[in-house]
PDB file of N, CA and C in Angstrom:
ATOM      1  N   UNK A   1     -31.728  -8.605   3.451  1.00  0.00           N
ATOM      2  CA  UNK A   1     -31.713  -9.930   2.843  1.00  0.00           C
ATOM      3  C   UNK A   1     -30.286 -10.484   2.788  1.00  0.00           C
ATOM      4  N   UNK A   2     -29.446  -9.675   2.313  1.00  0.00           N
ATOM      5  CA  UNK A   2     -27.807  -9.705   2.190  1.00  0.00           C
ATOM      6  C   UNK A   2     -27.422 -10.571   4.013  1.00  0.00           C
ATOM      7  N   UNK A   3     -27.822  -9.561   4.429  1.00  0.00           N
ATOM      8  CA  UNK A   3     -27.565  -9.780   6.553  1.00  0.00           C
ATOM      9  C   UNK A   3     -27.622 -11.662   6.724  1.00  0.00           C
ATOM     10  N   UNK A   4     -29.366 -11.705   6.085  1.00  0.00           N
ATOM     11  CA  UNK A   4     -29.806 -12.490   6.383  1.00  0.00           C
ATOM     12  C   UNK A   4     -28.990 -13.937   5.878  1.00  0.00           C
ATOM     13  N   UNK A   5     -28.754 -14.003   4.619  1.00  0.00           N
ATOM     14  CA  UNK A   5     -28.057 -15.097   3.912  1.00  0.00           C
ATOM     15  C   UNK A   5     -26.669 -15.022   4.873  1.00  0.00           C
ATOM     16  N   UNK A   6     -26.259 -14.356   4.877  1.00  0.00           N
ATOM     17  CA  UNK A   6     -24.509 -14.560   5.864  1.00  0.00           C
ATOM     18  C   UNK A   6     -25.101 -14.937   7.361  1.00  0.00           C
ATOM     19  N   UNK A   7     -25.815 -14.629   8.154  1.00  0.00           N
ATOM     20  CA  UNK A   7     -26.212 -14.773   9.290  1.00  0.00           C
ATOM     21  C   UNK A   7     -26.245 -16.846   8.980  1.00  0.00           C
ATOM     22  N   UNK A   8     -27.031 -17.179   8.084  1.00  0.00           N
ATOM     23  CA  UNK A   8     -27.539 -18.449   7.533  1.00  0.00           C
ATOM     24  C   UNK A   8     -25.975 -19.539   7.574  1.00  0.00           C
ATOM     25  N   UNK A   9     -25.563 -18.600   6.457  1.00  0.00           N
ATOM     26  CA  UNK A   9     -24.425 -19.441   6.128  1.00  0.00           C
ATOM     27  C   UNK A   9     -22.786 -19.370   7.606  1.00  0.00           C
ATOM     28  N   UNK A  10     -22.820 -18.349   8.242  1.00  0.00           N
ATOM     29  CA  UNK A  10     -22.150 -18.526   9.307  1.00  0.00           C
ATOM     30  C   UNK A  10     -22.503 -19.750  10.124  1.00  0.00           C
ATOM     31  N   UNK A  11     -24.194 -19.686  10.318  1.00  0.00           N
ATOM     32  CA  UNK A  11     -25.011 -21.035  11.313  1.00  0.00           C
ATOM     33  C   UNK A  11     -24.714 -22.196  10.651  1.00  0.00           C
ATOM     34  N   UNK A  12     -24.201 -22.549   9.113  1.00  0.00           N
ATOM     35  CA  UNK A  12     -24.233 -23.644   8.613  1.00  0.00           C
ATOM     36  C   UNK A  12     -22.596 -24.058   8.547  1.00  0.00           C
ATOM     37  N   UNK A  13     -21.473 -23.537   8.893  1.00  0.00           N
ATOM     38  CA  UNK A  13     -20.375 -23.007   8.825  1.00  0.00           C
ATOM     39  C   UNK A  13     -20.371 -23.630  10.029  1.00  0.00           C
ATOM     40  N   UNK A  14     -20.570 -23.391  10.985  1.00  0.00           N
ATOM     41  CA  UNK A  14     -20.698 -23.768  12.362  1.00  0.00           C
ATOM     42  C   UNK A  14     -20.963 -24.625  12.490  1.00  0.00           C
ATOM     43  N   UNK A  15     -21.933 -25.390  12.266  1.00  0.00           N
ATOM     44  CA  UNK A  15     -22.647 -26.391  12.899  1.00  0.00           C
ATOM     45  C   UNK A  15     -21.279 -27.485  11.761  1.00  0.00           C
ATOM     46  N   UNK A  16     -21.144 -27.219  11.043  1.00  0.00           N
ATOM     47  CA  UNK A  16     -20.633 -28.014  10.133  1.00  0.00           C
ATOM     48  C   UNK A  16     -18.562 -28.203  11.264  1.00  0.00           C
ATOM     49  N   UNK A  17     -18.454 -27.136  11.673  1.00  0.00           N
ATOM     50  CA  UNK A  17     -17.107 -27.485  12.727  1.00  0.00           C
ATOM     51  C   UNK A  17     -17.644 -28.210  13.650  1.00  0.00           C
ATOM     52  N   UNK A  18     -18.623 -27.511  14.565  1.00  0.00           N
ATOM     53  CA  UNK A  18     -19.315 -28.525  15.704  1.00  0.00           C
ATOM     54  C   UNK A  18     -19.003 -30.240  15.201  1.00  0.00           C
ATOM     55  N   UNK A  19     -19.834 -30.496  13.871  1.00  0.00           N
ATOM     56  CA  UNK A  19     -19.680 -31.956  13.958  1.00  0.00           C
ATOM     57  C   UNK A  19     -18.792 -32.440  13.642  1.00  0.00           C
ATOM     58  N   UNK A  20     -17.721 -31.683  12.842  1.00  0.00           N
ATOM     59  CA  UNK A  20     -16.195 -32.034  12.562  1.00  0.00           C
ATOM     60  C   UNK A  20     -15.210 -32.276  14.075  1.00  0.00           C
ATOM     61  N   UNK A  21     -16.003 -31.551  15.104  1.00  0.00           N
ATOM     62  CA  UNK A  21     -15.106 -31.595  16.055  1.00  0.00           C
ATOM     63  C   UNK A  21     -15.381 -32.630  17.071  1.00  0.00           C
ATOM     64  N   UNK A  22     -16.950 -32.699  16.883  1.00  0.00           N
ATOM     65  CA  UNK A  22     -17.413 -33.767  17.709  1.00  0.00           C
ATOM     66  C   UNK A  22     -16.597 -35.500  16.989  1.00  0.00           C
ATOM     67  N   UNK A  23     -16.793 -35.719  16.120  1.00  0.00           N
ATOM     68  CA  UNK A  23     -16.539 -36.652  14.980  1.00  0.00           C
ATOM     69  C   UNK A  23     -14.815 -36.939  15.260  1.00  0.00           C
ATOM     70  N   UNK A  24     -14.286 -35.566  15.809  1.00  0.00           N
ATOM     71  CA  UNK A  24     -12.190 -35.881  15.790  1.00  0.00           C
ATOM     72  C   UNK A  24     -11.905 -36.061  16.585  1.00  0.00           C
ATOM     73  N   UNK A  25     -12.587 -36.684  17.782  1.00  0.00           N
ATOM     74  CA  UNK A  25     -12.250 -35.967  19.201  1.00  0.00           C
ATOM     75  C   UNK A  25     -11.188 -37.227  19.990  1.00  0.00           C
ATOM     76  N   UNK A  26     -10.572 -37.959  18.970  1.00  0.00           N
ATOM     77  CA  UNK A  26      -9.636 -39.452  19.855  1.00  0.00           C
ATOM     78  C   UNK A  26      -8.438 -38.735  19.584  1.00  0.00           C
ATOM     79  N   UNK A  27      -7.598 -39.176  20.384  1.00  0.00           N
ATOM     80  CA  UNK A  27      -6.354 -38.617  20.730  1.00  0.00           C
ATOM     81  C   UNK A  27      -5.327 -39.100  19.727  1.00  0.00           C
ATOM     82  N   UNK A  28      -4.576 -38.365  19.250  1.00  0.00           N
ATOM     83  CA  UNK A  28      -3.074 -38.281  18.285  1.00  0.00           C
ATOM     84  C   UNK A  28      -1.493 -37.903  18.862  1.00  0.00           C
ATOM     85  N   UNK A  29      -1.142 -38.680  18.595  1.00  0.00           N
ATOM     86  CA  UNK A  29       0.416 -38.393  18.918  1.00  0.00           C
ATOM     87  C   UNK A  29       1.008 -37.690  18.123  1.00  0.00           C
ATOM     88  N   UNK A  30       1.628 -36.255  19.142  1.00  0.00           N
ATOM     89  CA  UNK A  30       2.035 -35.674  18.075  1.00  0.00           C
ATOM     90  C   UNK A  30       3.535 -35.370  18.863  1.00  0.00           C
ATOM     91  N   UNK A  31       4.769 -35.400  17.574  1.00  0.00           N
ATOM     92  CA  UNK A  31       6.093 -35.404  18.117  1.00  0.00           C
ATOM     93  C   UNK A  31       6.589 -33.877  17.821  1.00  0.00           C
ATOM     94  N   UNK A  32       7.273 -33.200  18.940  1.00  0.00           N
ATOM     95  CA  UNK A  32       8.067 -32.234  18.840  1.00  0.00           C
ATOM     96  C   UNK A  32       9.463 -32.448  18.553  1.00  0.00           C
ATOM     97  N   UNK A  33       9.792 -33.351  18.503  1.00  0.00           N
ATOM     98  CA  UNK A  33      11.322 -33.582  18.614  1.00  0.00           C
ATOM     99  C   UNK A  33      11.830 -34.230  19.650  1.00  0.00           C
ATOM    100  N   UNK A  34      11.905 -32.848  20.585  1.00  0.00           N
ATOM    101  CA  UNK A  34      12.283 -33.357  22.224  1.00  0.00           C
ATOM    102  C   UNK A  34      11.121 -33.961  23.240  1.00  0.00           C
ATOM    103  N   UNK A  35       9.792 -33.808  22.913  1.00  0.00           N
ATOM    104  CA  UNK A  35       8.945 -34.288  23.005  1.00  0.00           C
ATOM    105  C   UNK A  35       7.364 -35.075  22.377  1.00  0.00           C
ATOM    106  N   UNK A  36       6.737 -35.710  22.933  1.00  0.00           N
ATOM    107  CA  UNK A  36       5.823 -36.397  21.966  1.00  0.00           C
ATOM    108  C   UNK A  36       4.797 -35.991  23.117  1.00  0.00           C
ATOM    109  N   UNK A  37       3.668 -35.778  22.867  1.00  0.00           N
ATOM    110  CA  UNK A  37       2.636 -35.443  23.370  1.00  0.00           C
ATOM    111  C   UNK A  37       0.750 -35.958  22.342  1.00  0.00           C
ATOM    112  N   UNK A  38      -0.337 -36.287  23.400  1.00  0.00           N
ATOM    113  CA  UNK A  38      -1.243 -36.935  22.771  1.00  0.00           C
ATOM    114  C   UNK A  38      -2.350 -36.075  23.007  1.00  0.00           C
ATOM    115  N   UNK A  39      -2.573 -35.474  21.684  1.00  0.00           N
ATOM    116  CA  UNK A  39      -4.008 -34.016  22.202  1.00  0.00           C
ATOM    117  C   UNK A  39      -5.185 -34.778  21.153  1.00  0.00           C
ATOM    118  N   UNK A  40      -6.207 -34.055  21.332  1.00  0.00           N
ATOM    119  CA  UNK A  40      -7.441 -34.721  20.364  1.00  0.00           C
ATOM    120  C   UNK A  40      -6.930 -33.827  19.410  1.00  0.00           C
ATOM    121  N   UNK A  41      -7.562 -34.616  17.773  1.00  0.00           N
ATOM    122  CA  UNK A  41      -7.406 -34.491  16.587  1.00  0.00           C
ATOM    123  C   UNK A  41      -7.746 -33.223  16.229  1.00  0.00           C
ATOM    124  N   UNK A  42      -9.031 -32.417  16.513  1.00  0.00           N
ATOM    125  CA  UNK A  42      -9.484 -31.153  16.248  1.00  0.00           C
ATOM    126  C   UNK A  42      -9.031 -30.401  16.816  1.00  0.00           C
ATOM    127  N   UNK A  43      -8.097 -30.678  18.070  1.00  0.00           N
ATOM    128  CA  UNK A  43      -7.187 -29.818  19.182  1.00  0.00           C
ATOM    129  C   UNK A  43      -6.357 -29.137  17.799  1.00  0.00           C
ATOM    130  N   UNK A  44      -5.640 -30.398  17.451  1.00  0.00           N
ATOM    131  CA  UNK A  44      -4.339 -30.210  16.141  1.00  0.00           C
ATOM    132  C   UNK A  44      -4.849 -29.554  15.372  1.00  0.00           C
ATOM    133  N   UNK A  45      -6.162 -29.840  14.675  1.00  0.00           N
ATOM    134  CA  UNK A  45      -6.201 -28.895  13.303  1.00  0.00           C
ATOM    135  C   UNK A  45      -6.559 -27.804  13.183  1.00  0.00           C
ATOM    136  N   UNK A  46      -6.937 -27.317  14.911  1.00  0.00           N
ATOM    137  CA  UNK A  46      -7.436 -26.324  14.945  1.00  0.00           C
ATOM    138  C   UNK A  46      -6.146 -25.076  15.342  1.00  0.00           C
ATOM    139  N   UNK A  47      -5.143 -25.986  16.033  1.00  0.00           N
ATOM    140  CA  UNK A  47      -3.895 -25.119  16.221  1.00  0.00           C
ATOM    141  C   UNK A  47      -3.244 -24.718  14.990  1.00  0.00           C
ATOM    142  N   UNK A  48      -3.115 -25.766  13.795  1.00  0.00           N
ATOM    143  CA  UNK A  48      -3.020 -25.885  12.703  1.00  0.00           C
ATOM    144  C   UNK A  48      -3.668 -24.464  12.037  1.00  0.00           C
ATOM    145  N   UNK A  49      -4.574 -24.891  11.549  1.00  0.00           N
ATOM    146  CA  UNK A  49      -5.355 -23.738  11.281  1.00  0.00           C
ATOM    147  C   UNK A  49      -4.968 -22.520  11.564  1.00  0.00           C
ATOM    148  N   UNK A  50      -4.961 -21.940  12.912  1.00  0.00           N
ATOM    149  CA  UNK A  50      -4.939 -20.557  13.596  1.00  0.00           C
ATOM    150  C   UNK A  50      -3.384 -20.344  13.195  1.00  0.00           C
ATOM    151  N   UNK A  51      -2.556 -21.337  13.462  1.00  0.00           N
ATOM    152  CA  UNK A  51      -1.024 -20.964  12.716  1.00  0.00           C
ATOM    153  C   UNK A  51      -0.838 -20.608  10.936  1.00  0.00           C
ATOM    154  N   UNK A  52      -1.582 -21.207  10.525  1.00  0.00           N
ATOM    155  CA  UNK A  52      -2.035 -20.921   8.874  1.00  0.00           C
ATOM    156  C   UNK A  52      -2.400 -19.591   8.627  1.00  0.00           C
ATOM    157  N   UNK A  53      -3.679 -18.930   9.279  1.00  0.00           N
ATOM    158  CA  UNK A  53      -4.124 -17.554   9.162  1.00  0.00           C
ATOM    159  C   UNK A  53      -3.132 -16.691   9.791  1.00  0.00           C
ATOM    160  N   UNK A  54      -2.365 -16.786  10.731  1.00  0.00           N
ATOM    161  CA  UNK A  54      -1.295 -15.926  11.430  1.00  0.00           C
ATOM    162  C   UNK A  54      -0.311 -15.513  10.239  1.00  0.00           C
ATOM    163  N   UNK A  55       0.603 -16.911   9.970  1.00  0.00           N
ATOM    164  CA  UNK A  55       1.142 -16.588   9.077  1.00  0.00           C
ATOM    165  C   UNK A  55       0.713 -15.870   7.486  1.00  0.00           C
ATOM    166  N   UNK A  56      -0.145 -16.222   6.781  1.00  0.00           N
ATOM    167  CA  UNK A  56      -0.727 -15.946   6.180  1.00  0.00           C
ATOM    168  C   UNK A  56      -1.165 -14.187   6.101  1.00  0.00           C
ATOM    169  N   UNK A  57      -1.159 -14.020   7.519  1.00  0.00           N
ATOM    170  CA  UNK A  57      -1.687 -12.660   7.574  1.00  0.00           C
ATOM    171  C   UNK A  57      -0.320 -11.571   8.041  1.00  0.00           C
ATOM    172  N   UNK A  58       0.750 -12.259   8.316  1.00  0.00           N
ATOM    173  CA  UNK A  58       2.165 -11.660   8.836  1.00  0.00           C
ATOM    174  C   UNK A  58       2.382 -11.670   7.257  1.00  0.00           C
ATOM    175  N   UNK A  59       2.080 -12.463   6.597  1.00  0.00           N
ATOM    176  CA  UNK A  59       2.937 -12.069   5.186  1.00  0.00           C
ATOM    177  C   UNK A  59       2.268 -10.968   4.294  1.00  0.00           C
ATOM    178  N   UNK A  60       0.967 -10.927   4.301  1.00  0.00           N
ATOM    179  CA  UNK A  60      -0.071 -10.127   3.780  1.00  0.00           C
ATOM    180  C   UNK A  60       0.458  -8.784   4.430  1.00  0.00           C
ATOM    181  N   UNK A  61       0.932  -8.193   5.842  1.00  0.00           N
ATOM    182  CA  UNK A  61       0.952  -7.286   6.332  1.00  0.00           C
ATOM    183  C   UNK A  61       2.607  -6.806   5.897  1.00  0.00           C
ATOM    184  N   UNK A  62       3.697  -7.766   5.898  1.00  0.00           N
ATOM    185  CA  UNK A  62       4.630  -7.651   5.367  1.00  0.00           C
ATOM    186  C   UNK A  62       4.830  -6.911   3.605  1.00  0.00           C
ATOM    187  N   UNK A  63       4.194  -7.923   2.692  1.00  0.00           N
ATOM    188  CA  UNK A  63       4.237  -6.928   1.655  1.00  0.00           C
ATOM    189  C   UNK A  63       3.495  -6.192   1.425  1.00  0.00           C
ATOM    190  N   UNK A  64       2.532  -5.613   2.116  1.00  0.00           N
ATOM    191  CA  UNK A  64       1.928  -4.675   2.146  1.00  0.00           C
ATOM    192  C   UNK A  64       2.456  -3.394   2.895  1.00  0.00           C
ATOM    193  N   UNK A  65       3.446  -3.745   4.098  1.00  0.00           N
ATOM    194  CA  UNK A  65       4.481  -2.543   4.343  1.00  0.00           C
ATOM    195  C   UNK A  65       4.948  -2.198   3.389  1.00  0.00           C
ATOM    196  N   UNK A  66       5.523  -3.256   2.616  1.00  0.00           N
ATOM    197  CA  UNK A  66       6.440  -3.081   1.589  1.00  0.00           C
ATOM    198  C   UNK A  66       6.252  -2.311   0.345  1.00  0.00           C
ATOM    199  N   UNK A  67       4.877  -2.659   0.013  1.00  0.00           N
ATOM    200  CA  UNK A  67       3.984  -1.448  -0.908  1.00  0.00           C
ATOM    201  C   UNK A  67       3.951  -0.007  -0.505  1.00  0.00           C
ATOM    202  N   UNK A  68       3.775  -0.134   1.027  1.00  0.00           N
ATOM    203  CA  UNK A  68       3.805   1.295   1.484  1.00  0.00           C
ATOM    204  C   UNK A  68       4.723   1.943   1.178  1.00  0.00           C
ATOM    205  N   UNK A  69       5.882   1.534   1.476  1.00  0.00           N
ATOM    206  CA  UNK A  69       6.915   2.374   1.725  1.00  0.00           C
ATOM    207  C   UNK A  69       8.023   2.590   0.219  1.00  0.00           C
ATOM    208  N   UNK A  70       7.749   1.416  -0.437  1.00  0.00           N
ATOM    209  CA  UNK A  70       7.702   1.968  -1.912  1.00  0.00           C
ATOM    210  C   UNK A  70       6.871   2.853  -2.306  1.00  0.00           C
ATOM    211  N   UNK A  71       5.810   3.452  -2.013  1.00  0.00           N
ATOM    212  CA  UNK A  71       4.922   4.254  -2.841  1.00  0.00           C
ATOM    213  C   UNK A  71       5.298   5.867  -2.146  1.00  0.00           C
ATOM    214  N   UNK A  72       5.783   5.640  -0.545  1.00  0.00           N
ATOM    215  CA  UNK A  72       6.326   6.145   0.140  1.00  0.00           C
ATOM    216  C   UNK A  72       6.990   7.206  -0.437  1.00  0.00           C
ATOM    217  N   UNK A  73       8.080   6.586  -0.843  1.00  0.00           N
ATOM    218  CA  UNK A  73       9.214   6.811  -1.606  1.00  0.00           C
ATOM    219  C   UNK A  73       8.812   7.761  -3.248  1.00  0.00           C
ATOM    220  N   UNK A  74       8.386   6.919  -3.913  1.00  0.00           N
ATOM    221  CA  UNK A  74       7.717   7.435  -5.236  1.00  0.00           C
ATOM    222  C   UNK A  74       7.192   8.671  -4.728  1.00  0.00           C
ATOM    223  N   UNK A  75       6.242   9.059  -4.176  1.00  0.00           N
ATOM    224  CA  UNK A  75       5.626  10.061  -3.724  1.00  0.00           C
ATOM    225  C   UNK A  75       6.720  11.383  -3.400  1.00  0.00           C
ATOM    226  N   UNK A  76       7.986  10.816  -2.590  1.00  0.00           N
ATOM    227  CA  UNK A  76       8.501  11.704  -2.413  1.00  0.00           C
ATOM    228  C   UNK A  76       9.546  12.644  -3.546  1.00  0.00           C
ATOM    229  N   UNK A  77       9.596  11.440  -4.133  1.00  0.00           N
ATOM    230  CA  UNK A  77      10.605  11.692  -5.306  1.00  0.00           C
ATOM    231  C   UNK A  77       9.993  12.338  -6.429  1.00  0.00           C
ATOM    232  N   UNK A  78       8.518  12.665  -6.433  1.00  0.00           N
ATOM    233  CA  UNK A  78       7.755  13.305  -7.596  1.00  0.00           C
ATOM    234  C   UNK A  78       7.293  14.625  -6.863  1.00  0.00           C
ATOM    235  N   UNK A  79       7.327  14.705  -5.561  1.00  0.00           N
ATOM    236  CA  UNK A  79       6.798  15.717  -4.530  1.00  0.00           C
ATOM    237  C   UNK A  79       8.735  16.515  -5.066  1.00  0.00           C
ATOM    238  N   UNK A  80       9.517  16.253  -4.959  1.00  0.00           N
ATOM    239  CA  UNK A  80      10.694  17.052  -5.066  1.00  0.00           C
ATOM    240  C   UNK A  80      10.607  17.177  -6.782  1.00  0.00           C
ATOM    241  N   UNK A  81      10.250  16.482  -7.563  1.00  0.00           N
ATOM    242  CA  UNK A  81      10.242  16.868  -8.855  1.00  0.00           C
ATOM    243  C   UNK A  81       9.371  18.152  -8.996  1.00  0.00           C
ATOM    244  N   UNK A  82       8.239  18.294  -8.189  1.00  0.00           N
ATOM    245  CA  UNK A  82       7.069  18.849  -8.929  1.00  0.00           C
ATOM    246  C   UNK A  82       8.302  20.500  -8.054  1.00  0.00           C
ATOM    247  N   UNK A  83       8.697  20.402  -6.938  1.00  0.00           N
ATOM    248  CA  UNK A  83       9.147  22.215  -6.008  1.00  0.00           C
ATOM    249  C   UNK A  83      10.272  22.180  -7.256  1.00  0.00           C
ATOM    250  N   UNK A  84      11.017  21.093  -7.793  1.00  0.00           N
ATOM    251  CA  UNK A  84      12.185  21.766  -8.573  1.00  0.00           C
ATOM    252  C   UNK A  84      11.904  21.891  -9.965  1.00  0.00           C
ATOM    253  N   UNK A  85      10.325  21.585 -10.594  1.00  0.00           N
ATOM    254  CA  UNK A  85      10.128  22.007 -11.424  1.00  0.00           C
ATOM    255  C   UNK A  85       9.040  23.717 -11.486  1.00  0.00           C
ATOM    256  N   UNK A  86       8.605  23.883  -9.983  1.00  0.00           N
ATOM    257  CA  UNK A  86       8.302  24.744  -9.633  1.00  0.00           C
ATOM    258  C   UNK A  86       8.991  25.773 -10.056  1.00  0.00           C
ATOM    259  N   UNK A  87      10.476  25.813  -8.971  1.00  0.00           N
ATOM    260  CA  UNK A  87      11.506  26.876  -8.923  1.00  0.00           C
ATOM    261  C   UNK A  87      11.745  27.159 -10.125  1.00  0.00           C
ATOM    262  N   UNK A  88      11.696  26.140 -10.964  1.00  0.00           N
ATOM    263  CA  UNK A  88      12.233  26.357 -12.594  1.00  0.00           C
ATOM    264  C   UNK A  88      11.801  27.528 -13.105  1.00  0.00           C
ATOM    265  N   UNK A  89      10.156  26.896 -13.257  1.00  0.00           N
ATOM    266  CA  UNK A  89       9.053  27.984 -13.283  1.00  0.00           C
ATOM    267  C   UNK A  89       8.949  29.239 -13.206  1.00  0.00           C
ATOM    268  N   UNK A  90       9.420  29.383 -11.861  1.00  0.00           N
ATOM    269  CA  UNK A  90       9.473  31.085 -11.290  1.00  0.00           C
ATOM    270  C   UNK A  90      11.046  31.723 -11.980  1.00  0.00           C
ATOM    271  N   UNK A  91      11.914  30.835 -12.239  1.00  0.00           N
ATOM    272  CA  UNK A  91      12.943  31.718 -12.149  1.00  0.00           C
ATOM    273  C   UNK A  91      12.692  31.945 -13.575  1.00  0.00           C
ATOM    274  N   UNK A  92      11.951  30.799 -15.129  1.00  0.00           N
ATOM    275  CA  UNK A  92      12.031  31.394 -16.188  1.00  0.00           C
ATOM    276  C   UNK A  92      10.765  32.715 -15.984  1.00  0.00           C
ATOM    277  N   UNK A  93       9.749  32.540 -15.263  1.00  0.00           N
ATOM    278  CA  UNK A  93       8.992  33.375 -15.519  1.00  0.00           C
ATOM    279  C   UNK A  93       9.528  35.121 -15.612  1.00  0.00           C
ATOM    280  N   UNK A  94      10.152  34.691 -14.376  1.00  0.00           N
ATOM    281  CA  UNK A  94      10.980  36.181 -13.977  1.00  0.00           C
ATOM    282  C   UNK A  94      11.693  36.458 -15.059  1.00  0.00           C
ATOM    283  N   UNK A  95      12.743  35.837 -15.673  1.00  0.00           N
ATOM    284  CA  UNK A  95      13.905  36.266 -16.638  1.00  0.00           C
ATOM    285  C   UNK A  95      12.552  36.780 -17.903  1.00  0.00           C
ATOM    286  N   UNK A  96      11.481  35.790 -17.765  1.00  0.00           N
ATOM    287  CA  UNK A  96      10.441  36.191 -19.152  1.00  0.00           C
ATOM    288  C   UNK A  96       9.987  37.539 -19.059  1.00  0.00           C
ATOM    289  N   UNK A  97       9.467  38.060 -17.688  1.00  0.00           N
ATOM    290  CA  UNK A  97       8.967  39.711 -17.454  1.00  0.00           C
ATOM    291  C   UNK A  97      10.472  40.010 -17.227  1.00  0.00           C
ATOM    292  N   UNK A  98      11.282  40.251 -17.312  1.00  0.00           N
ATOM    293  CA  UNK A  98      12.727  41.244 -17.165  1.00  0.00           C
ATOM    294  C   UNK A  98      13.158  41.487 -18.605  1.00  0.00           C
ATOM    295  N   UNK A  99      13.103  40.410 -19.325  1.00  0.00           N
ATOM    296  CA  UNK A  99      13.084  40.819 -20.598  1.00  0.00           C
ATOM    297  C   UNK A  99      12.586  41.647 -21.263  1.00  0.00           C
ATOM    298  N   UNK A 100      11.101  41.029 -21.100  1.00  0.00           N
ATOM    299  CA  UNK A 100       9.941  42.202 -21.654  1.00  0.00           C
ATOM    300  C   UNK A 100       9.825  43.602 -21.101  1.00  0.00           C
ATOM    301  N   UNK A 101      10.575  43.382 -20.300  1.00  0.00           N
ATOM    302  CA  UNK A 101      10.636  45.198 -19.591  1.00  0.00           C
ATOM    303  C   UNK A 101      11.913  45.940 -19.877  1.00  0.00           C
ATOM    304  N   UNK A 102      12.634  45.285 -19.926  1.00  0.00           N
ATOM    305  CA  UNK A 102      14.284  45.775 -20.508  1.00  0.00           C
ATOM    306  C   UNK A 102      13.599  46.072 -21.925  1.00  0.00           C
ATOM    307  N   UNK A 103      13.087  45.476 -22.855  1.00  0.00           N
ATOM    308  CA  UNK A 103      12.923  45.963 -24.175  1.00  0.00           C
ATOM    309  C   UNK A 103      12.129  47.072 -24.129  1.00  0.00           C
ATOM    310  N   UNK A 104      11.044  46.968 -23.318  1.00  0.00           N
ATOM    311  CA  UNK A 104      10.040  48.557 -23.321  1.00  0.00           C
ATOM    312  C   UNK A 104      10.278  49.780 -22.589  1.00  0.00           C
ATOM    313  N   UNK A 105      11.674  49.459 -21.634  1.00  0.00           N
ATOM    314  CA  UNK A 105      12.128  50.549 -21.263  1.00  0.00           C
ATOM    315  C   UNK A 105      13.463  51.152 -21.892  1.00  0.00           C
ATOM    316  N   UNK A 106      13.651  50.353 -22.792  1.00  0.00           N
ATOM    317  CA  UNK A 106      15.372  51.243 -23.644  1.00  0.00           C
ATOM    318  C   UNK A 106      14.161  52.169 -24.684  1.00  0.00           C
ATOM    319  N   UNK A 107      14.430  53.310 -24.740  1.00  0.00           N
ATOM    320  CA  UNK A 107      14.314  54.382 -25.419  1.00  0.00           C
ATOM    321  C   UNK A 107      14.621  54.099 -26.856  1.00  0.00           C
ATOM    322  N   UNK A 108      13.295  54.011 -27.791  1.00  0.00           N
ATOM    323  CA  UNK A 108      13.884  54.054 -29.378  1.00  0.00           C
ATOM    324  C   UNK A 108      14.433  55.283 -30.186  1.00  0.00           C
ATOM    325  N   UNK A 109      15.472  54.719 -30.797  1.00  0.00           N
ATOM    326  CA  UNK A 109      16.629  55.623 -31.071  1.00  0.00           C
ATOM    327  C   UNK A 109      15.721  56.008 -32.993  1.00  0.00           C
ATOM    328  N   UNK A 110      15.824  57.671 -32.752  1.00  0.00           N
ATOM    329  CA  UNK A 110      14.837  57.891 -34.328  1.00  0.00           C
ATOM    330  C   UNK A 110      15.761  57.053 -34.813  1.00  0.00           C
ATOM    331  N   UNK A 111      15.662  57.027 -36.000  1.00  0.00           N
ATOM    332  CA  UNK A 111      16.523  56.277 -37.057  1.00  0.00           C
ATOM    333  C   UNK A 111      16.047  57.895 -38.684  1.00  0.00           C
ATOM    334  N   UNK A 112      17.388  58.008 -38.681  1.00  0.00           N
ATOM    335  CA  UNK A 112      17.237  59.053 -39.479  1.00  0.00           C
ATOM    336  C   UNK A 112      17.857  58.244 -40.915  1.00  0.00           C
ATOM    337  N   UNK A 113      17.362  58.954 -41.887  1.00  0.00           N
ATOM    338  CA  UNK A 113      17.762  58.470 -43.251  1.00  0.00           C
ATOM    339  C   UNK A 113      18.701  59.940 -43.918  1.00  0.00           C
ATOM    340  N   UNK A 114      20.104  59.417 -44.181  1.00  0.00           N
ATOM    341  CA  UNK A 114      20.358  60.505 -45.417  1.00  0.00           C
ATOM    342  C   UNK A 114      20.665  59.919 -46.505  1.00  0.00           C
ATOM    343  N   UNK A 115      19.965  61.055 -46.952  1.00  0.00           N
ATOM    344  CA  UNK A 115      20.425  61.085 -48.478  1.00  0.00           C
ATOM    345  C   UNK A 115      21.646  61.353 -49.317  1.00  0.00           C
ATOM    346  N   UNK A 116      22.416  61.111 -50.253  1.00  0.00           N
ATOM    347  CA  UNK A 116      23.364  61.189 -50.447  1.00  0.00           C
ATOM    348  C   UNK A 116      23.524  61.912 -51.897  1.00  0.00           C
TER     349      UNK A 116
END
């Protein structure tokens, strides 16, 4: 049903340029500067147009590099946080069992009491 309604509205989309284009079709002067040139009206808005979505979509792709490679970045800088909070890790763990083994391997000394 979804298919069907877009299939609909593309055909109505269409037909609706068709008569926009049929309807523009007398010629316009259009100036470059160094030149002036006379194309039909829907020629223009349609060049128009396609230059609109280009740009539009160069800028969309632009800050969206730009997202990338910031997140890029972030990623890497928490990827080196997490190995140097790693190493941390291992080296207290170690000093934590060396400890605990230095204390259970020194020999307890009796402790004698005199009397006096």
């Amino acid at each position: 049903m979804k298919n069907q309604w877009r299939l609909v509205s593309a055909l109505v989309i269409a037909l609706v340029v068709i008569i926009f284009a049929i309807l523009n079709v007398e010629p316009v002067r259009i100036n470059f500067g160094v030149t002036a040139v006379h194309w039909p009206l829907i020629l223009v808005i349609v060049i128009t147009l396609i230059l609109g979505v280009v740009t539009a979509v160069l800028m969309a792709t632009v800050n969206e590099s730009k997202k990338r490679s910031a997140h890029a970045e972030e990623l890497a800088a928490a990827q080196a946080k997490i190995e140097k909070l790693t190493a941390e890790n291992k080296q207290l763990t170690l000093r934590l069992n060396n400890k605990g083994k230095q204390k259970r391997s020194v020999p307890e000394q009796p402790t004698t009491t005199t009397d006096k």
